[in-house]
PDB file of N, CA and C in Angstrom:
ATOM      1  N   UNK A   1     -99.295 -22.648-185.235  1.00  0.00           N
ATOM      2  CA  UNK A   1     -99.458 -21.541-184.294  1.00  0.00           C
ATOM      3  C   UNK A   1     -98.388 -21.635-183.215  1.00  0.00           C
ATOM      4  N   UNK A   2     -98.192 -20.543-182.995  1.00  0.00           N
ATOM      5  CA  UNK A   2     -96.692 -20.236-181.396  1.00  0.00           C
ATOM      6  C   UNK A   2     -97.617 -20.312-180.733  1.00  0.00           C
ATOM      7  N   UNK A   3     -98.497 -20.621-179.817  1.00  0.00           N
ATOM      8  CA  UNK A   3     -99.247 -20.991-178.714  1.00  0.00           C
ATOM      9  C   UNK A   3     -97.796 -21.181-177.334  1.00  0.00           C
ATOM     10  N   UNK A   4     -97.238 -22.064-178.090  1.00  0.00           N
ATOM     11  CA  UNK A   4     -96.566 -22.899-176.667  1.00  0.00           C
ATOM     12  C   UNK A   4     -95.535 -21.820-176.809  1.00  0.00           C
ATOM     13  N   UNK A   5     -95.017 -20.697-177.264  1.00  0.00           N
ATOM     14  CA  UNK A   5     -94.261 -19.823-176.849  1.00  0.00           C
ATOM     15  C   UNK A   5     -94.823 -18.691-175.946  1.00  0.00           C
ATOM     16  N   UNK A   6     -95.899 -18.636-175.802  1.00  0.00           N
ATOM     17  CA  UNK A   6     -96.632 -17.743-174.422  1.00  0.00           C
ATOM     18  C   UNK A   6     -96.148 -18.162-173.106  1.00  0.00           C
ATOM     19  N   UNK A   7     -95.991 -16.773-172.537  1.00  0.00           N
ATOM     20  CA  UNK A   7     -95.614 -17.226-171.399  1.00  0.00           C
ATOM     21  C   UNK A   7     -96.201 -16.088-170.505  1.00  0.00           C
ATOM     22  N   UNK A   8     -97.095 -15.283-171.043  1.00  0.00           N
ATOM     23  CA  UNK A   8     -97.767 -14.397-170.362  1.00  0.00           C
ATOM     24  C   UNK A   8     -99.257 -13.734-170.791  1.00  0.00           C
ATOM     25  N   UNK A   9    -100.052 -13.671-170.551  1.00  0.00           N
ATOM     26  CA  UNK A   9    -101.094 -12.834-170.917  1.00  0.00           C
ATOM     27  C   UNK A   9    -101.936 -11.991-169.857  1.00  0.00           C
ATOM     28  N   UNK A  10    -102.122 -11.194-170.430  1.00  0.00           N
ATOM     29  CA  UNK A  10    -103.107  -9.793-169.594  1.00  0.00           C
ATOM     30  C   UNK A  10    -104.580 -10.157-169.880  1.00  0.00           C
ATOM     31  N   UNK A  11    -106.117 -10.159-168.945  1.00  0.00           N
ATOM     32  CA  UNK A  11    -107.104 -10.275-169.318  1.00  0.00           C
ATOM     33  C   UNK A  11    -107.392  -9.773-168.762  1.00  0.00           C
ATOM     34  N   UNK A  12    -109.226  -9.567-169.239  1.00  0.00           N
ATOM     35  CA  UNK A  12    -110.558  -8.987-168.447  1.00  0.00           C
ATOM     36  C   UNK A  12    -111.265  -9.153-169.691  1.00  0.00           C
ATOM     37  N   UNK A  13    -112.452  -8.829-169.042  1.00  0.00           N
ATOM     38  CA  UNK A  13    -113.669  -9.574-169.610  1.00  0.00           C
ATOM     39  C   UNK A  13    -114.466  -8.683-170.815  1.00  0.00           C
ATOM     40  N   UNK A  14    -115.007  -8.404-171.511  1.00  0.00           N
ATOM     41  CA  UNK A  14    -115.169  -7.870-172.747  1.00  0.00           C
ATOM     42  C   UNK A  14    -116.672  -7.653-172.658  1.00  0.00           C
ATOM     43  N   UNK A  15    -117.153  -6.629-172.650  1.00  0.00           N
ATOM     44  CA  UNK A  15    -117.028  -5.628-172.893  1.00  0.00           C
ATOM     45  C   UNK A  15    -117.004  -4.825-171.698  1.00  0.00           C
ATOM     46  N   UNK A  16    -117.205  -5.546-170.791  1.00  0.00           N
ATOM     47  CA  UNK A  16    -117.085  -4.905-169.050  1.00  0.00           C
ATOM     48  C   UNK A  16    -115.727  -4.489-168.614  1.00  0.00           C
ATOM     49  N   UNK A  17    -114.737  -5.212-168.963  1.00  0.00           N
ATOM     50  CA  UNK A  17    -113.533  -4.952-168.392  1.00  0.00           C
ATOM     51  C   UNK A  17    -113.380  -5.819-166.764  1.00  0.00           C
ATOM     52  N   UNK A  18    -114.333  -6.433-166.791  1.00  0.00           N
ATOM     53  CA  UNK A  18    -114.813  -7.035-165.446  1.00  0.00           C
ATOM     54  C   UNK A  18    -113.486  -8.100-165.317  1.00  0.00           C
ATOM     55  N   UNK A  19    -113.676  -9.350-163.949  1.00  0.00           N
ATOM     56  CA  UNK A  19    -113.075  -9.978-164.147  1.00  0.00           C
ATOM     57  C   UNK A  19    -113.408 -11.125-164.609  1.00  0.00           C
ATOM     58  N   UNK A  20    -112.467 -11.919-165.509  1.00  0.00           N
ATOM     59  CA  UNK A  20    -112.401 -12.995-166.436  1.00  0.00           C
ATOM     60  C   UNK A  20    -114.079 -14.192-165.753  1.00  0.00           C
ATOM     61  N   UNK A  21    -114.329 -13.875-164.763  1.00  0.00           N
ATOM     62  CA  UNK A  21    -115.038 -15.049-164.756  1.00  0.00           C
ATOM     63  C   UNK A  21    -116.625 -14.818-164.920  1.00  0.00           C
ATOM     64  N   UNK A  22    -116.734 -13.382-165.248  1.00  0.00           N
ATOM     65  CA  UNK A  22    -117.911 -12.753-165.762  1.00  0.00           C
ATOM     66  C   UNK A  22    -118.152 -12.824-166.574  1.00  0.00           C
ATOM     67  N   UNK A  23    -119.766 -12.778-167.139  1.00  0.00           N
ATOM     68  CA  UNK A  23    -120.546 -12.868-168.033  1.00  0.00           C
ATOM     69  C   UNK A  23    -120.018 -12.316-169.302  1.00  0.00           C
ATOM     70  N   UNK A  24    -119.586 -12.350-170.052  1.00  0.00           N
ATOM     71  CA  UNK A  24    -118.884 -11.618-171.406  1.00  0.00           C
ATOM     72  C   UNK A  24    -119.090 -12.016-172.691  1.00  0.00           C
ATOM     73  N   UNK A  25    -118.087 -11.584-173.967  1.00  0.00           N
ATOM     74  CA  UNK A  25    -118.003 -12.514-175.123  1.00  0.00           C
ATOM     75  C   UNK A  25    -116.947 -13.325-175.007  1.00  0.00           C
ATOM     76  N   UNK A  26    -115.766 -13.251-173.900  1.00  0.00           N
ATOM     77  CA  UNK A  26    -114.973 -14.421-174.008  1.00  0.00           C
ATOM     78  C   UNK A  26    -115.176 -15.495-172.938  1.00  0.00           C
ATOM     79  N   UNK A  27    -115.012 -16.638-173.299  1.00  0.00           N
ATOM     80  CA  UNK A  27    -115.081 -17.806-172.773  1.00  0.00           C
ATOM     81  C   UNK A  27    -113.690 -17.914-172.124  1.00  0.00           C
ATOM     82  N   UNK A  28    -113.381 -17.562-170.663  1.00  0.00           N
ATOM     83  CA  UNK A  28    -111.922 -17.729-170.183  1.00  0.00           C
ATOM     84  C   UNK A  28    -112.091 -19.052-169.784  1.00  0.00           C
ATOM     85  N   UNK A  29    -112.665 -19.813-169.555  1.00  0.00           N
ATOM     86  CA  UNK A  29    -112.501 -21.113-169.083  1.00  0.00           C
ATOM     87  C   UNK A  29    -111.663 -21.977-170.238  1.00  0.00           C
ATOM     88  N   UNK A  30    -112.456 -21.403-171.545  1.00  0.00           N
ATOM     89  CA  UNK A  30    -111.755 -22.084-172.553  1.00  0.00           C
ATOM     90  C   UNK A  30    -110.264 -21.406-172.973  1.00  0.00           C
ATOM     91  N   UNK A  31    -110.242 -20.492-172.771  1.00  0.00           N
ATOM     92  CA  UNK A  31    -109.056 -19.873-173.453  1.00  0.00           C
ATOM     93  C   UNK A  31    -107.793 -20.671-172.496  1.00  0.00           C
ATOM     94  N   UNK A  32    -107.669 -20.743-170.948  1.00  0.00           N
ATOM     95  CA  UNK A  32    -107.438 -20.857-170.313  1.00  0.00           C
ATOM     96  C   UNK A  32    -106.769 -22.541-170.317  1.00  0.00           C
ATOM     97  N   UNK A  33    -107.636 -23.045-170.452  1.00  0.00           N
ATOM     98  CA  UNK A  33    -107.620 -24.592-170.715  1.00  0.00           C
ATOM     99  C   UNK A  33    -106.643 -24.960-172.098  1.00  0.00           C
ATOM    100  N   UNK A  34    -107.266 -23.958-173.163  1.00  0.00           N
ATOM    101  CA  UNK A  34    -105.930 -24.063-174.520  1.00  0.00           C
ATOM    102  C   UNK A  34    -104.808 -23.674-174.247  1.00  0.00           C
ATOM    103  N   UNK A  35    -104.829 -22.853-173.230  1.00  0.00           N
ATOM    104  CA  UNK A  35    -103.372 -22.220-172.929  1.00  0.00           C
ATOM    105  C   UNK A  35    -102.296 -23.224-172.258  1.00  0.00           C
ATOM    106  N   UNK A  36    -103.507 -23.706-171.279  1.00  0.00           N
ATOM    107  CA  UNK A  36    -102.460 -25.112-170.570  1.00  0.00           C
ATOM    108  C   UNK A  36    -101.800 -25.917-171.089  1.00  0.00           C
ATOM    109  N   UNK A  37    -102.708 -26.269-172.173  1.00  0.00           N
ATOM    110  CA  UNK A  37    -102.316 -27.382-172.569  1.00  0.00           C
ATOM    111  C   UNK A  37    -101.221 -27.048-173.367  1.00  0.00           C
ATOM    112  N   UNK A  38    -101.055 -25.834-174.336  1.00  0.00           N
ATOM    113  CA  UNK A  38    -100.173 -25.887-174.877  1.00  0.00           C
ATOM    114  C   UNK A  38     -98.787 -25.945-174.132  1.00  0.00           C
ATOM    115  N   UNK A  39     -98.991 -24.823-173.004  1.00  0.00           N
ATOM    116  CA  UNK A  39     -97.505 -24.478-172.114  1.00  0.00           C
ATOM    117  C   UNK A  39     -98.226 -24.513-170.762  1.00  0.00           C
ATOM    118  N   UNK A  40     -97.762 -25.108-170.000  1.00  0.00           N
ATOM    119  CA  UNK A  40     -98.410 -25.062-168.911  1.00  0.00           C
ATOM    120  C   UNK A  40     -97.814 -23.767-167.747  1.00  0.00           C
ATOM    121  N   UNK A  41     -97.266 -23.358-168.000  1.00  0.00           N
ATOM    122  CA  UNK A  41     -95.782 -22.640-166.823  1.00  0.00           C
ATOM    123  C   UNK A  41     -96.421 -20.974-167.478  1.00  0.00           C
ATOM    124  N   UNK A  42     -97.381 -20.598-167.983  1.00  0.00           N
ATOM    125  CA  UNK A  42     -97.344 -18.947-168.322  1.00  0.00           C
ATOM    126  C   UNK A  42     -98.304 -18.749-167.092  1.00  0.00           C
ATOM    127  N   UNK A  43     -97.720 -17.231-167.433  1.00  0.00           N
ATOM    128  CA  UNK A  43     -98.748 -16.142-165.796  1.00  0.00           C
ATOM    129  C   UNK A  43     -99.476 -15.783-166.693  1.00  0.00           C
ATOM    130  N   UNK A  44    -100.823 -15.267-165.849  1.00  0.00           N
ATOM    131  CA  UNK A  44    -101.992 -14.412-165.786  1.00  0.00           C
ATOM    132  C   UNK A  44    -101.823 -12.802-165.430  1.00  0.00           C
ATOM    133  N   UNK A  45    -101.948 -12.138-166.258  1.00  0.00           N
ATOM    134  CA  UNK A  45    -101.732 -10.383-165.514  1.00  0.00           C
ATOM    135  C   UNK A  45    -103.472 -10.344-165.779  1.00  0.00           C
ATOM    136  N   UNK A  46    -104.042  -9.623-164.514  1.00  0.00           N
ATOM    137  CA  UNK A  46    -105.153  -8.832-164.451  1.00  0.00           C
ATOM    138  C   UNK A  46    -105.257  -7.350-164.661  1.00  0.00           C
ATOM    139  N   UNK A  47    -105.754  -6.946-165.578  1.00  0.00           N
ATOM    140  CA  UNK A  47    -106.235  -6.026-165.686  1.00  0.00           C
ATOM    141  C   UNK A  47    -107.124  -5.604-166.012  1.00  0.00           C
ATOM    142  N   UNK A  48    -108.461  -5.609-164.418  1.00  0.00           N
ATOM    143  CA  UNK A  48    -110.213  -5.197-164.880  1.00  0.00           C
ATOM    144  C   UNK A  48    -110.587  -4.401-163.714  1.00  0.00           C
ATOM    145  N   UNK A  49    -111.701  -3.871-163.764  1.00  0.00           N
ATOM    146  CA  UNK A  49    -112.552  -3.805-162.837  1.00  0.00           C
ATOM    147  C   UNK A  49    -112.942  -4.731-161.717  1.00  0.00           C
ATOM    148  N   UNK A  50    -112.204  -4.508-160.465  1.00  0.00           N
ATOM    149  CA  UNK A  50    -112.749  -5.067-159.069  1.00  0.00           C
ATOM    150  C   UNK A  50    -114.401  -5.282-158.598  1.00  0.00           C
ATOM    151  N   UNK A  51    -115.185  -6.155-159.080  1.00  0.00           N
ATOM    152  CA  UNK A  51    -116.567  -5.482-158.259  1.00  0.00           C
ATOM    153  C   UNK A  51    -116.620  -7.143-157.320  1.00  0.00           C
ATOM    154  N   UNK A  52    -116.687  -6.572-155.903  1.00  0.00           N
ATOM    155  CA  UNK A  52    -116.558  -7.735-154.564  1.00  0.00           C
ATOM    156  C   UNK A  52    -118.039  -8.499-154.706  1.00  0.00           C
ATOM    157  N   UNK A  53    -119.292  -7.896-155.600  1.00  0.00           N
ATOM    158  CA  UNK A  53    -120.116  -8.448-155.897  1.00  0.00           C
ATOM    159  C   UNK A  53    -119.989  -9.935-156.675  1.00  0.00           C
ATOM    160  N   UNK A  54    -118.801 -10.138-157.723  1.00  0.00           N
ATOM    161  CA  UNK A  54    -118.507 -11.398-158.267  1.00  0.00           C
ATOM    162  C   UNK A  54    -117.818 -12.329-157.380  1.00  0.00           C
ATOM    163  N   UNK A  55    -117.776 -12.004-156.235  1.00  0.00           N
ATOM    164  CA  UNK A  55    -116.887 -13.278-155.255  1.00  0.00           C
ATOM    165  C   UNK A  55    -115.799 -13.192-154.722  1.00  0.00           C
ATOM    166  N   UNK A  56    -114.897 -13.492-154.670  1.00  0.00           N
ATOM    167  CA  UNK A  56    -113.729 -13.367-153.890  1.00  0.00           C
ATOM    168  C   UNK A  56    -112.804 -14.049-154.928  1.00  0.00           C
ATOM    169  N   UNK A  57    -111.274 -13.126-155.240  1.00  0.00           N
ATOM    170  CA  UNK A  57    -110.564 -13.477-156.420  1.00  0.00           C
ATOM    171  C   UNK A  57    -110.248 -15.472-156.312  1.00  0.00           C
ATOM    172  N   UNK A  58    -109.824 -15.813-155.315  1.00  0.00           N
ATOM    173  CA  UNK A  58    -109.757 -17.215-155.278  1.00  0.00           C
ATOM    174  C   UNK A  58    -110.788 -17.809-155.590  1.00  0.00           C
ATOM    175  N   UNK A  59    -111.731 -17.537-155.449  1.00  0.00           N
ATOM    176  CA  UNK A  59    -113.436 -18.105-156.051  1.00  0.00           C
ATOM    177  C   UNK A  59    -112.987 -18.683-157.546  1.00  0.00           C
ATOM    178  N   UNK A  60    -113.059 -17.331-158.222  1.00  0.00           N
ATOM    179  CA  UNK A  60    -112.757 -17.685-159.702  1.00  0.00           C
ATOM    180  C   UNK A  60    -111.845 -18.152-160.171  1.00  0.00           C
ATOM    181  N   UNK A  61    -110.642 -17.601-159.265  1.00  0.00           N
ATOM    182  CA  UNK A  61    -109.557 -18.190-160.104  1.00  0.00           C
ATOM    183  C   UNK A  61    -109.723 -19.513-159.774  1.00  0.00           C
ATOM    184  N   UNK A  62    -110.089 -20.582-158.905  1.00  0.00           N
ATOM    185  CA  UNK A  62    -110.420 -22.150-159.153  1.00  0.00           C
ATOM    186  C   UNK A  62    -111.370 -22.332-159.569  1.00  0.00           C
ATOM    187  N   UNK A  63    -112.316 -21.508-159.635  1.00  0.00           N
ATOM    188  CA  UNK A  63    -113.790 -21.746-160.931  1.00  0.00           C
ATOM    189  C   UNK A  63    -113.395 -21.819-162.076  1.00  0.00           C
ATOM    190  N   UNK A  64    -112.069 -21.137-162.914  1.00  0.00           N
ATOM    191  CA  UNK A  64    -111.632 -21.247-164.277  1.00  0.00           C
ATOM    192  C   UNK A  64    -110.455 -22.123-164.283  1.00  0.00           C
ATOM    193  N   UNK A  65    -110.201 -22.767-163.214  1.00  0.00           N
ATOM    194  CA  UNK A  65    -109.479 -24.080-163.509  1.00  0.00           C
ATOM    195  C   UNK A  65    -107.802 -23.792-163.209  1.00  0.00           C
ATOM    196  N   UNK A  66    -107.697 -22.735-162.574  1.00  0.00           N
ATOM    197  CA  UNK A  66    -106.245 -22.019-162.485  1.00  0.00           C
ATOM    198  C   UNK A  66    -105.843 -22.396-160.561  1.00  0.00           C
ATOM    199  N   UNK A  67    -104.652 -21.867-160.697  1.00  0.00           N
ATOM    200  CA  UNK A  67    -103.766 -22.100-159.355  1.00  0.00           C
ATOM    201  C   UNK A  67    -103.549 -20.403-158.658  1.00  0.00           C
ATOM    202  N   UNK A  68    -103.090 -20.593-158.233  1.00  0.00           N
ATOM    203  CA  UNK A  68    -102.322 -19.052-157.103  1.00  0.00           C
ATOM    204  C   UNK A  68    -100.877 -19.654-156.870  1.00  0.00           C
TER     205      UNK A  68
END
């Protein structure tokens, strides 16, 4: 697998469109964690639904194990 040739991916959460750290069918913690390891240096593009009810974006993004 090209794994370690990523150097970018777009998410949100399935079937909500929410953000990644919501209840869904994907597991971003895990996806996230395979991604590292393969390449550590790729960006995150967001593209979901804002709801200020899930926390504050820095919340999650160190709840799923990521940087700013």
């Amino acid at each position: 697998m090209e794994v370690e040739l990523i150097g970018y991916i777009q998410v949100a959460q399935v079937p909500s469109r929410d953000e990644p750290s919501t209840p869904g069918e994907i597991d971003y913690k895990y996806v996230f964690e395979m991604l590292k390891s393969a390449n550590p240096d790729w960006t995150i593009g967001l593209e979901h639904n804002f709801n200020e009810s899930h926390g504050s974006p820095k919340d999650w993004i160190q709840n799923l194990g990521l940087s700013m």
